[in-house]
Protein backbone atom coordinates (compact mmCIF):
# COMPACT_ATOMS: atom_id res chain seq x y z
CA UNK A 1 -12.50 -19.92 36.24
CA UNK A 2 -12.51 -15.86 35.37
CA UNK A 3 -13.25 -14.92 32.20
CA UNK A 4 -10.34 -13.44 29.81
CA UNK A 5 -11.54 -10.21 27.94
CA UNK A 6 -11.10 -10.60 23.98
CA UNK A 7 -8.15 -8.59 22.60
CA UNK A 8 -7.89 -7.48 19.43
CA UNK A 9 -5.35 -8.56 17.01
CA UNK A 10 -3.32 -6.29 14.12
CA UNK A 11 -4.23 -7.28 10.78
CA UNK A 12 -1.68 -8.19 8.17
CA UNK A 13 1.00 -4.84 7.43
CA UNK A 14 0.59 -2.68 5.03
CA UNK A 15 3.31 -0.95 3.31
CA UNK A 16 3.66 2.85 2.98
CA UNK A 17 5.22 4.48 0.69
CA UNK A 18 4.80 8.07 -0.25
CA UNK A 19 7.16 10.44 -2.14
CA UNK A 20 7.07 14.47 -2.32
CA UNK A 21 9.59 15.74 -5.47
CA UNK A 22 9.96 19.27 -6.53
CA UNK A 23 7.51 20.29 -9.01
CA UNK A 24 9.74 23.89 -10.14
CA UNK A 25 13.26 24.10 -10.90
CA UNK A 26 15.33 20.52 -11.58
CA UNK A 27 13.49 17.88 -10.17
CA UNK A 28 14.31 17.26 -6.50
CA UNK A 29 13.50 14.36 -4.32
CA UNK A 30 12.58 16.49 -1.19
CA UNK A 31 10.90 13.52 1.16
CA UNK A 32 9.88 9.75 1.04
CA UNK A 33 7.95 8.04 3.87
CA UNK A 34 8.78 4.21 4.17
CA UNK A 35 7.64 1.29 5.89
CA UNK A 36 4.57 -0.38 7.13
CA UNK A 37 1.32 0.31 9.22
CA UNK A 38 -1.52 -2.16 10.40
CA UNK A 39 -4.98 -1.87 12.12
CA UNK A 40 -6.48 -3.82 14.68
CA UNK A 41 -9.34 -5.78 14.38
CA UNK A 42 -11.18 -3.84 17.05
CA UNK A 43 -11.17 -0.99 14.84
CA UNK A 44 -9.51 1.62 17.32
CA UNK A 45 -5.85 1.40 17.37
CA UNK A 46 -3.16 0.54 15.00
CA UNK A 47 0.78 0.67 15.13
CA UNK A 48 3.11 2.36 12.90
CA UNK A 49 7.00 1.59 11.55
CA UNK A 50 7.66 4.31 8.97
CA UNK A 51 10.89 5.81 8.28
CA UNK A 52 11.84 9.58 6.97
CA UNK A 53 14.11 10.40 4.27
CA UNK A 54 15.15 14.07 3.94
CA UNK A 55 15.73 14.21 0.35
CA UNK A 56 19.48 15.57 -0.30
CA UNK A 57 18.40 19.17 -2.26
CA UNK A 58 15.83 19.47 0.69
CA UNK A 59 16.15 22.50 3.04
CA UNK A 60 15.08 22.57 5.76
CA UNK A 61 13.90 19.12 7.22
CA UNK A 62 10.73 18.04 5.98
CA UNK A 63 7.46 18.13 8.14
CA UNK A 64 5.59 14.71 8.63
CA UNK A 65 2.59 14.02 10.78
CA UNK A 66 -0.34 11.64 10.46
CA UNK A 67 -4.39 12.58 10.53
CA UNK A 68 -6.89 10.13 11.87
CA UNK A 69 -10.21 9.91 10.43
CA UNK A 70 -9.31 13.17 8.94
CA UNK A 71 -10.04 15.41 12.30
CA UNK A 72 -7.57 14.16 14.78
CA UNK A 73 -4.21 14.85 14.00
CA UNK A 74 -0.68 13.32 15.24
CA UNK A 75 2.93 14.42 15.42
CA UNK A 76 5.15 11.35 15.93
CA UNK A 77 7.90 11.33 18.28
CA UNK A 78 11.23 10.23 16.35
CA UNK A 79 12.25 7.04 18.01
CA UNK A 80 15.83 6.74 16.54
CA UNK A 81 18.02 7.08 13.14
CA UNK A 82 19.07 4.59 11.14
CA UNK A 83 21.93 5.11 8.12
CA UNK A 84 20.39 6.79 4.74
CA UNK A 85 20.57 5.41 1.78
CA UNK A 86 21.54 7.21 -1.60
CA UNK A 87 19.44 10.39 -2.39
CA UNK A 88 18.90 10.46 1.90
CA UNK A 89 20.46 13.46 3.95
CA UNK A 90 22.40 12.18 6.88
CA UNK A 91 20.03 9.68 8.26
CA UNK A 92 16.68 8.28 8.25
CA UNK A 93 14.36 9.58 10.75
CA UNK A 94 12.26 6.38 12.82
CA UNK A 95 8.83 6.49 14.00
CA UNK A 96 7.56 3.19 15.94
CA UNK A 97 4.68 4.04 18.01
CA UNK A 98 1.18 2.77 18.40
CA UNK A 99 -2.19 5.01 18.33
CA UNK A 100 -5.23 3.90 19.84
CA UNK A 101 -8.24 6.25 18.65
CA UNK A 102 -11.80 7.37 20.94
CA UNK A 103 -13.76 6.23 18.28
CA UNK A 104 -14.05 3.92 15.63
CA UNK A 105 -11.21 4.57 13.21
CA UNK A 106 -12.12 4.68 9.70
CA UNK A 107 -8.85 5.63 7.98
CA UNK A 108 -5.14 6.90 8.35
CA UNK A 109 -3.54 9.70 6.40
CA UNK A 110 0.00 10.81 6.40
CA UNK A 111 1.49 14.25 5.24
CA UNK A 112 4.62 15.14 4.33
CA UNK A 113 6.29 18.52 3.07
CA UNK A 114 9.41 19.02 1.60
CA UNK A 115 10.99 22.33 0.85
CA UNK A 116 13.19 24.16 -1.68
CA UNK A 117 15.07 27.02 -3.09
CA UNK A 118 14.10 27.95 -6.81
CA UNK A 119 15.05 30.27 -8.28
CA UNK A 120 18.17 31.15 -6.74
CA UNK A 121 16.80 32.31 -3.16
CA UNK A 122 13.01 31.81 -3.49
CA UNK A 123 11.85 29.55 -1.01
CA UNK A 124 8.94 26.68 -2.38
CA UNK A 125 7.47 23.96 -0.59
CA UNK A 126 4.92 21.13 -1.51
CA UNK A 127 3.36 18.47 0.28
CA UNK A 128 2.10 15.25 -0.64
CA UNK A 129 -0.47 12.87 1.20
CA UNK A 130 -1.58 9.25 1.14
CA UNK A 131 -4.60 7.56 2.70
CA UNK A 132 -4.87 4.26 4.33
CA UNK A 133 -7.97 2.93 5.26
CA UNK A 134 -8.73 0.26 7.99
CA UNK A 135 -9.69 -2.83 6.57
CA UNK A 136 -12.10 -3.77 9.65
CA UNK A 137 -14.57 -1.67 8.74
């Protein structure tokens, strides 16, 4: 009888959150990040659901991308929109994907920066990060 390999297996979610608000002028909700992320046990992939708000006194769209082990860094494709909530522009951004890393992967961090005008045409921005790290290792 052959031999199966051994797959790894996702660990339990974990949720993401992660906020950017203006820190000059009124305060502004300029992004939030949503949703969940997990690792596999294997410690070299793990799978994403997150979901962008672009905060309503945002301009332009925010920027969002994801750093691996703090060298490797990822630009998700949007994989569809889904209706925004209250403080949301237009719709929610989706990124679904999966990442599977050369090396043992240590941690997950995700950026996001929001921009605005303050004073009158002065264009600010700010980002905000949040790390995750794997649980496997």
């Amino acid at each position: 009888m052959p031999v199966t390999p051994a797959h790894a297996t996702y660990g339990p979610d974990q949720t993401v959150y992660l906020a950017v608000t203006s820190n000059a002028g009124p305060s502004i909700m300029l992004a939030q990040v949503t949703g969940t992320l997990a690792f596999d046990n294997g410690n070299t992939k793990f799978k994403y659901s997150l979901r962008l708000c672009w905060g309503s006194g945002s301009y332009p769209q925010p920027n969002f991308y994801i750093a691996v082990n703090g060298s490797t860094y990822l630009y998700p494709a949007q994989t569809g929109t889904a209706p925004a909530p209250s403080g949301c522009q237009v719709y929610l951004f989706l990124y679904d994907g999966e990442y599977t890393h050369s090396t043992t992967l240590a941690n997950v961090t995700l950026y996001v920066t929001g921009g605005w005008f303050y004073p009158g045409n002065t264009y600010n921005s700010r980002t905000k990060s949040v790390t995750y790290d794997n649980p496997y290792n």
